[in-house]
C-alpha atoms as a PDB file:
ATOM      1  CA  UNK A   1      20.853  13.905  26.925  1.00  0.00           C
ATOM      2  CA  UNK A   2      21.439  14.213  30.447  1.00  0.00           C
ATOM      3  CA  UNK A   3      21.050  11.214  33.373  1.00  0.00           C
ATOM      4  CA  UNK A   4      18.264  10.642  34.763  1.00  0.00           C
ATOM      5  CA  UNK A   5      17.277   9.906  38.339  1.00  0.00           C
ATOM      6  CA  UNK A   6      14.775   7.275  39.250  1.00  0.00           C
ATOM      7  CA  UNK A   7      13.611   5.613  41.878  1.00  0.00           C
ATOM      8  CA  UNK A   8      17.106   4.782  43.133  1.00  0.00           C
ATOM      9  CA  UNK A   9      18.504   4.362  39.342  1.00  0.00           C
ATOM     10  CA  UNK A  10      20.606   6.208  37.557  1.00  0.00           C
ATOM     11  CA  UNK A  11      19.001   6.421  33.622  1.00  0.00           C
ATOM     12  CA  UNK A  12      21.950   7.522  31.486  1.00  0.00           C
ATOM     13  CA  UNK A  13      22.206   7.024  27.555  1.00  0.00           C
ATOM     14  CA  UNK A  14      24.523   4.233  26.196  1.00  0.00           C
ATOM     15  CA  UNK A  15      27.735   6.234  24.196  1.00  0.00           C
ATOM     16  CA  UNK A  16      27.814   5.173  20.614  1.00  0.00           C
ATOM     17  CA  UNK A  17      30.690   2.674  20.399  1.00  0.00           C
ATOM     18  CA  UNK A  18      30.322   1.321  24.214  1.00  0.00           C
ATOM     19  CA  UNK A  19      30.394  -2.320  23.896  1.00  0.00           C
ATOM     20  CA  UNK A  20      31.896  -2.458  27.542  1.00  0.00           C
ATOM     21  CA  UNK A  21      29.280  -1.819  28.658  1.00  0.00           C
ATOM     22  CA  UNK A  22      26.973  -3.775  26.474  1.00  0.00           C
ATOM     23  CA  UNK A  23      29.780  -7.134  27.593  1.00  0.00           C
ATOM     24  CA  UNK A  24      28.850  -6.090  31.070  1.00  0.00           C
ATOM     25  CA  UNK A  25      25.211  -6.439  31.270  1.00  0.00           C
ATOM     26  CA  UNK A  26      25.241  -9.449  29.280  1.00  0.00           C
ATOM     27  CA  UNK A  27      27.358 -11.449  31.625  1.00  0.00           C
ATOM     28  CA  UNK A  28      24.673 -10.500  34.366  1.00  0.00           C
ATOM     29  CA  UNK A  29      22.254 -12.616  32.294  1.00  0.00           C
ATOM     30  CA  UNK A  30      22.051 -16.318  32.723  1.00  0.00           C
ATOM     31  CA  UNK A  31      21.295 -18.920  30.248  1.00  0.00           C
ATOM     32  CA  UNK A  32      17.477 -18.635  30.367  1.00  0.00           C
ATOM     33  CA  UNK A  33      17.880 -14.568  30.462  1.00  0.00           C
ATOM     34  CA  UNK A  34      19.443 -14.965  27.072  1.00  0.00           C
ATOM     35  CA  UNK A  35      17.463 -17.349  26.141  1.00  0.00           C
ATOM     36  CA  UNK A  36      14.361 -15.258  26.676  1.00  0.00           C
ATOM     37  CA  UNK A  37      16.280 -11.771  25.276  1.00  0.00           C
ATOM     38  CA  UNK A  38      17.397 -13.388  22.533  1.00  0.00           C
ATOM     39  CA  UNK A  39      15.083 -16.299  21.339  1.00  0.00           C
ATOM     40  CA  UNK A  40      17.589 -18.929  21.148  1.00  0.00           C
ATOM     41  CA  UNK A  41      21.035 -19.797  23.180  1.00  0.00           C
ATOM     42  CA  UNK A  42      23.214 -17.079  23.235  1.00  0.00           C
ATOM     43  CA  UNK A  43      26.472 -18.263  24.992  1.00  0.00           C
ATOM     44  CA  UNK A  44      28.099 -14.928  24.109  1.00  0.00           C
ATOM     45  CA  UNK A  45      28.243 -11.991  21.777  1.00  0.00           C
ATOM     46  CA  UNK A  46      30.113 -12.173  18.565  1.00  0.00           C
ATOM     47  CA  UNK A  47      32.069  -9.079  17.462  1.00  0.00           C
ATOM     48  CA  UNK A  48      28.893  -8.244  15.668  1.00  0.00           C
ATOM     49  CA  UNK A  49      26.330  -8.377  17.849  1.00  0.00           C
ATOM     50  CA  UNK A  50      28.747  -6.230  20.197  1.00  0.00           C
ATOM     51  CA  UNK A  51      28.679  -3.407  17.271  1.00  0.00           C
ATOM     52  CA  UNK A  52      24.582  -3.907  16.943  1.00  0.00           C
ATOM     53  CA  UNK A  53      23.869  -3.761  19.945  1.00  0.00           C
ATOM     54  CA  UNK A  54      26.178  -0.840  21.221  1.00  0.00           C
ATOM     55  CA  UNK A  55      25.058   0.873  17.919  1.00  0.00           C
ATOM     56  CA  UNK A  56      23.568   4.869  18.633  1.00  0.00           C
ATOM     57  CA  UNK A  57      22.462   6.974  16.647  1.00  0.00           C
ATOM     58  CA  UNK A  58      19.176   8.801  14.756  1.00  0.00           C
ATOM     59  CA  UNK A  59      17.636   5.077  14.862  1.00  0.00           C
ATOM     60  CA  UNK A  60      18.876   3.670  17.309  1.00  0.00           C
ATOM     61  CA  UNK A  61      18.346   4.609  21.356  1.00  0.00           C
ATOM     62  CA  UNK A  62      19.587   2.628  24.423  1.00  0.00           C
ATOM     63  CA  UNK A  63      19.482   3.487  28.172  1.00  0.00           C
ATOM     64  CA  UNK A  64      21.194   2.102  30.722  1.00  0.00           C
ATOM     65  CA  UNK A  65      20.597   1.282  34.264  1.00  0.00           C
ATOM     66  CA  UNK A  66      22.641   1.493  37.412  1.00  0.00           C
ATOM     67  CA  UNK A  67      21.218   0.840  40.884  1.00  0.00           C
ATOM     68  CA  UNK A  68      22.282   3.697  43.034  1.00  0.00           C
ATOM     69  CA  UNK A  69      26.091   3.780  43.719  1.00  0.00           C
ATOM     70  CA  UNK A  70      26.891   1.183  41.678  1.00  0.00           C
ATOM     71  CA  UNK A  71      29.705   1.388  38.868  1.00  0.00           C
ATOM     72  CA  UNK A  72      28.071  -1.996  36.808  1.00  0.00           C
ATOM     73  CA  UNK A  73      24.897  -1.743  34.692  1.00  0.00           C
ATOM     74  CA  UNK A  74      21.936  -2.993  36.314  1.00  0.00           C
ATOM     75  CA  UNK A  75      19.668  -3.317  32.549  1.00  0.00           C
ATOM     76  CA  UNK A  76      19.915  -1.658  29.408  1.00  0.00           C
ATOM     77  CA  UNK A  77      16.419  -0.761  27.133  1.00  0.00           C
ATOM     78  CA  UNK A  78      16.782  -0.570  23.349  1.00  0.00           C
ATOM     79  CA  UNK A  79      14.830   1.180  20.795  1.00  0.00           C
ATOM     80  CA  UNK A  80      15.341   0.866  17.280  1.00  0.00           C
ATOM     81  CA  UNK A  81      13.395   3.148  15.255  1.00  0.00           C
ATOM     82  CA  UNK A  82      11.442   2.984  11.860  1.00  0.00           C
ATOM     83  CA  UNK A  83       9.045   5.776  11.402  1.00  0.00           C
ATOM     84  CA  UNK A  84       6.612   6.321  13.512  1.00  0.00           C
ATOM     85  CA  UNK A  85       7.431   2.485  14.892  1.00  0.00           C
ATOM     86  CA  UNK A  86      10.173   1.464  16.962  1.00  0.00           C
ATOM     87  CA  UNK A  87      10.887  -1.569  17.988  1.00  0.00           C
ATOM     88  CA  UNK A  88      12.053  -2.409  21.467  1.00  0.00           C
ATOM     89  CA  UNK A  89      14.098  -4.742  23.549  1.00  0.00           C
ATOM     90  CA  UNK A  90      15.314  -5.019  27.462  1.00  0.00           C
ATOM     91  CA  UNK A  91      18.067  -7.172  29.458  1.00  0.00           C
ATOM     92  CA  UNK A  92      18.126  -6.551  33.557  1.00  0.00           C
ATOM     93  CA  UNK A  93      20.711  -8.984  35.467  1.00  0.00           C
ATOM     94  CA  UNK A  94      19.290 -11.901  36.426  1.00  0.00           C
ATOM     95  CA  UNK A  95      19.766 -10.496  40.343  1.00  0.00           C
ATOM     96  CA  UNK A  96      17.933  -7.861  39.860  1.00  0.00           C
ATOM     97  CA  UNK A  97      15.273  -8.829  38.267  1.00  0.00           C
ATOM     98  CA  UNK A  98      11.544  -8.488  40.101  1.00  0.00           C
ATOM     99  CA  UNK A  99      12.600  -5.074  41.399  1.00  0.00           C
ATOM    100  CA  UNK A 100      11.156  -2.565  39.133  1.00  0.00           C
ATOM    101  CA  UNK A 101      14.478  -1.896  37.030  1.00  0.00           C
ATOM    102  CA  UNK A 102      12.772  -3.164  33.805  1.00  0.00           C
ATOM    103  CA  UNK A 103       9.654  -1.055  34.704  1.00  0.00           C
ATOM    104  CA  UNK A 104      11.630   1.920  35.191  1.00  0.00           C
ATOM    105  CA  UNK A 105      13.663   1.549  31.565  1.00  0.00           C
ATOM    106  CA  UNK A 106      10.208   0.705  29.831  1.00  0.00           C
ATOM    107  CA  UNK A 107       8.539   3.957  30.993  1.00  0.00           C
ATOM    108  CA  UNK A 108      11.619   6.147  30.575  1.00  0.00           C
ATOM    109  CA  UNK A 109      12.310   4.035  26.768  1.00  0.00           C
ATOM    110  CA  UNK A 110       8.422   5.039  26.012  1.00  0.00           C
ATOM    111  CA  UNK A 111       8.771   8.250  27.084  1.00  0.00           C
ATOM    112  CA  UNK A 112      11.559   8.655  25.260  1.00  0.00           C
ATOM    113  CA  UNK A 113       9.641   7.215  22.086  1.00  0.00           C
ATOM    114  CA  UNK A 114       6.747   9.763  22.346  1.00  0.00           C
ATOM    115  CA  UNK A 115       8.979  12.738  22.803  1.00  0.00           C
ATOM    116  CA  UNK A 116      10.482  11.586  19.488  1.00  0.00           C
ATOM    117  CA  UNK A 117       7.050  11.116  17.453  1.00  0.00           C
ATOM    118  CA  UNK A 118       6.923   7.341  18.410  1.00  0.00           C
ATOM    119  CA  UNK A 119       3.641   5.930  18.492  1.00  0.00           C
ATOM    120  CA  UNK A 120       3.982   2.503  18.275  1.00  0.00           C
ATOM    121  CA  UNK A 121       5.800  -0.224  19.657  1.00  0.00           C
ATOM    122  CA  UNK A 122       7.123  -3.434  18.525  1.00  0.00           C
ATOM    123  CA  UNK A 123       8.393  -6.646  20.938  1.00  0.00           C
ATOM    124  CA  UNK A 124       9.275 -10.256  20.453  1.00  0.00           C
ATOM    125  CA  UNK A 125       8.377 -11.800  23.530  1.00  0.00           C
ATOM    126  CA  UNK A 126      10.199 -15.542  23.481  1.00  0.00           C
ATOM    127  CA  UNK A 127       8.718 -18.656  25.910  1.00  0.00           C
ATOM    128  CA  UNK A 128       6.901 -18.109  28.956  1.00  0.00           C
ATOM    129  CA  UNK A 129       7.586 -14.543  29.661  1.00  0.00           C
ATOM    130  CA  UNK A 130       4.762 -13.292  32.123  1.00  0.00           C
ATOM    131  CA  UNK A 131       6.617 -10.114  33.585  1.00  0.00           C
ATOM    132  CA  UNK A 132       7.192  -8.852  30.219  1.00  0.00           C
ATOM    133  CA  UNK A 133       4.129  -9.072  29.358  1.00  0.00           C
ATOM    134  CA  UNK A 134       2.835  -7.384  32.413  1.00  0.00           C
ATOM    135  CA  UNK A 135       5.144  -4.569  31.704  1.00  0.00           C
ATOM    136  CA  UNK A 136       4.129  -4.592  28.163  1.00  0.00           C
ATOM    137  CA  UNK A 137       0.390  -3.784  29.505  1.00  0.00           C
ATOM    138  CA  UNK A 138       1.592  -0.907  31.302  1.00  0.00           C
ATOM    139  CA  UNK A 139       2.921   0.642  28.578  1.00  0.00           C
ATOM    140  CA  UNK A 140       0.057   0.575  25.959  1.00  0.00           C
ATOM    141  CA  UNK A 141      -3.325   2.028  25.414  1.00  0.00           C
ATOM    142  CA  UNK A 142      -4.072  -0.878  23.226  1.00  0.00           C
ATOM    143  CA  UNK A 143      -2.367  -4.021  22.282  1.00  0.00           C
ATOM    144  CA  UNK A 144      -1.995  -6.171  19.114  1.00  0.00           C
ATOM    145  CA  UNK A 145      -0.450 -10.047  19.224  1.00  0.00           C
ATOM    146  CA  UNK A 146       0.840 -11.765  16.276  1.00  0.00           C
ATOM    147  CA  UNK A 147       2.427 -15.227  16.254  1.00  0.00           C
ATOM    148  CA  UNK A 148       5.473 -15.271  14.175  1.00  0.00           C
ATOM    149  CA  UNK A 149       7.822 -18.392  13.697  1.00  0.00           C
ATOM    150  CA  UNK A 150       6.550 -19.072  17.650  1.00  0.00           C
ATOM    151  CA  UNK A 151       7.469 -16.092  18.954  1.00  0.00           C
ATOM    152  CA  UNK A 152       4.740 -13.087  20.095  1.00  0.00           C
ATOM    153  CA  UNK A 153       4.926 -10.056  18.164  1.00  0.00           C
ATOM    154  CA  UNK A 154       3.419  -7.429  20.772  1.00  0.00           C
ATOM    155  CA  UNK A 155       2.394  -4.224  18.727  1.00  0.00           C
ATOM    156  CA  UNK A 156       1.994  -1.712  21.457  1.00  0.00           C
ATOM    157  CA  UNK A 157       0.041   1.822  20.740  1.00  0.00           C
ATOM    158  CA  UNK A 158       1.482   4.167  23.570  1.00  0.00           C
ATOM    159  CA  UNK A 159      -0.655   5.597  25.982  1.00  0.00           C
ATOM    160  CA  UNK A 160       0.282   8.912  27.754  1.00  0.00           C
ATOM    161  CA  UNK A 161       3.164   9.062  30.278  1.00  0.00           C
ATOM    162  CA  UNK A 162       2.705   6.621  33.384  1.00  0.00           C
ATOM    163  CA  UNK A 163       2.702   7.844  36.667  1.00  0.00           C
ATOM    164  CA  UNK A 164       6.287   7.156  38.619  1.00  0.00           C
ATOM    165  CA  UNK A 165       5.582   4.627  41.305  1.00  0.00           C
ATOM    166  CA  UNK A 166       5.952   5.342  44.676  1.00  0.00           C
END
């Protein structure tokens, strides 16, 4: 898969392996960032969670951001799949947040999802996370939440492909 150019980002897939880069977007996250990502404190990433989370391959799909002429990741959208379900995840550096970069991953991720038989979505949304679920919203044709353990369970159908912003 090639890079992709959107609204001022550059969309490229994460290498299989590439837990540079996966180290480098999360020390653009602050506490409550991690918190949020990760439903819990997350101080750092063990060895493990580096290898899970830089994992690619038939299953498992991650883009990553960069904000025109920049050389450090701006977010990174993860999509793990199980049939026709995947289940999905974002992280966009706390300064960038509010700027459409999480927008931009979700509707490439989904995109990415349909083109690959996807037709359902799965996200934990932890605490008080309004934009999410706004973006969330966009996403789906119809949506489904379940409270597990305290966290939201967002089961998203897809809708067809959203129009690029201006």
């Amino acid at each position: 898969m090639q890079a992709r150019y959107v609204r001022g980002l550059t969309i490229r897939p994460l290498r299989n392996g590439d837990t540079e880069t996966v180290s480098a977007v999360f020390a653009r996250l602050g506490s409550t960032s991690r918190q949020r990502r990760f439903c819990g404190a997350k101080p750092r990433l063990s060895d493990g969670d580096l290898a899970v989370l830089a994992r690619v391959d038939e299953t498992h799909h991650v883009l990553v951001a960069y904000v025109e002429g920049g050389s450090v990741p701006a977010g990174m959208a993860r999509l793990v799949r199980d049939g026709a379900t995947g289940e999905i995840a974002f992280e966009v550096a706390d300064e960038l947040q509010g700027q459409g970069i999480g927008s931009v991953l979700a509707r490439e991720l989904a995109a990415d999802a349909r083109a690959a038989g996807i037709t359902r979505l799965v996200a934990t949304v932890c605490g008080d996370n309004r934009p999410v679920v706004s973006l969330l919203g966009r996403l789906a044709q119809s949506i489904d939440v379940r409270w597990r353990d305290g966290e939201r369970e967002f089961v998203l159908s897809l809708v067809e492909p959203l129009p690029s912003a201006p």
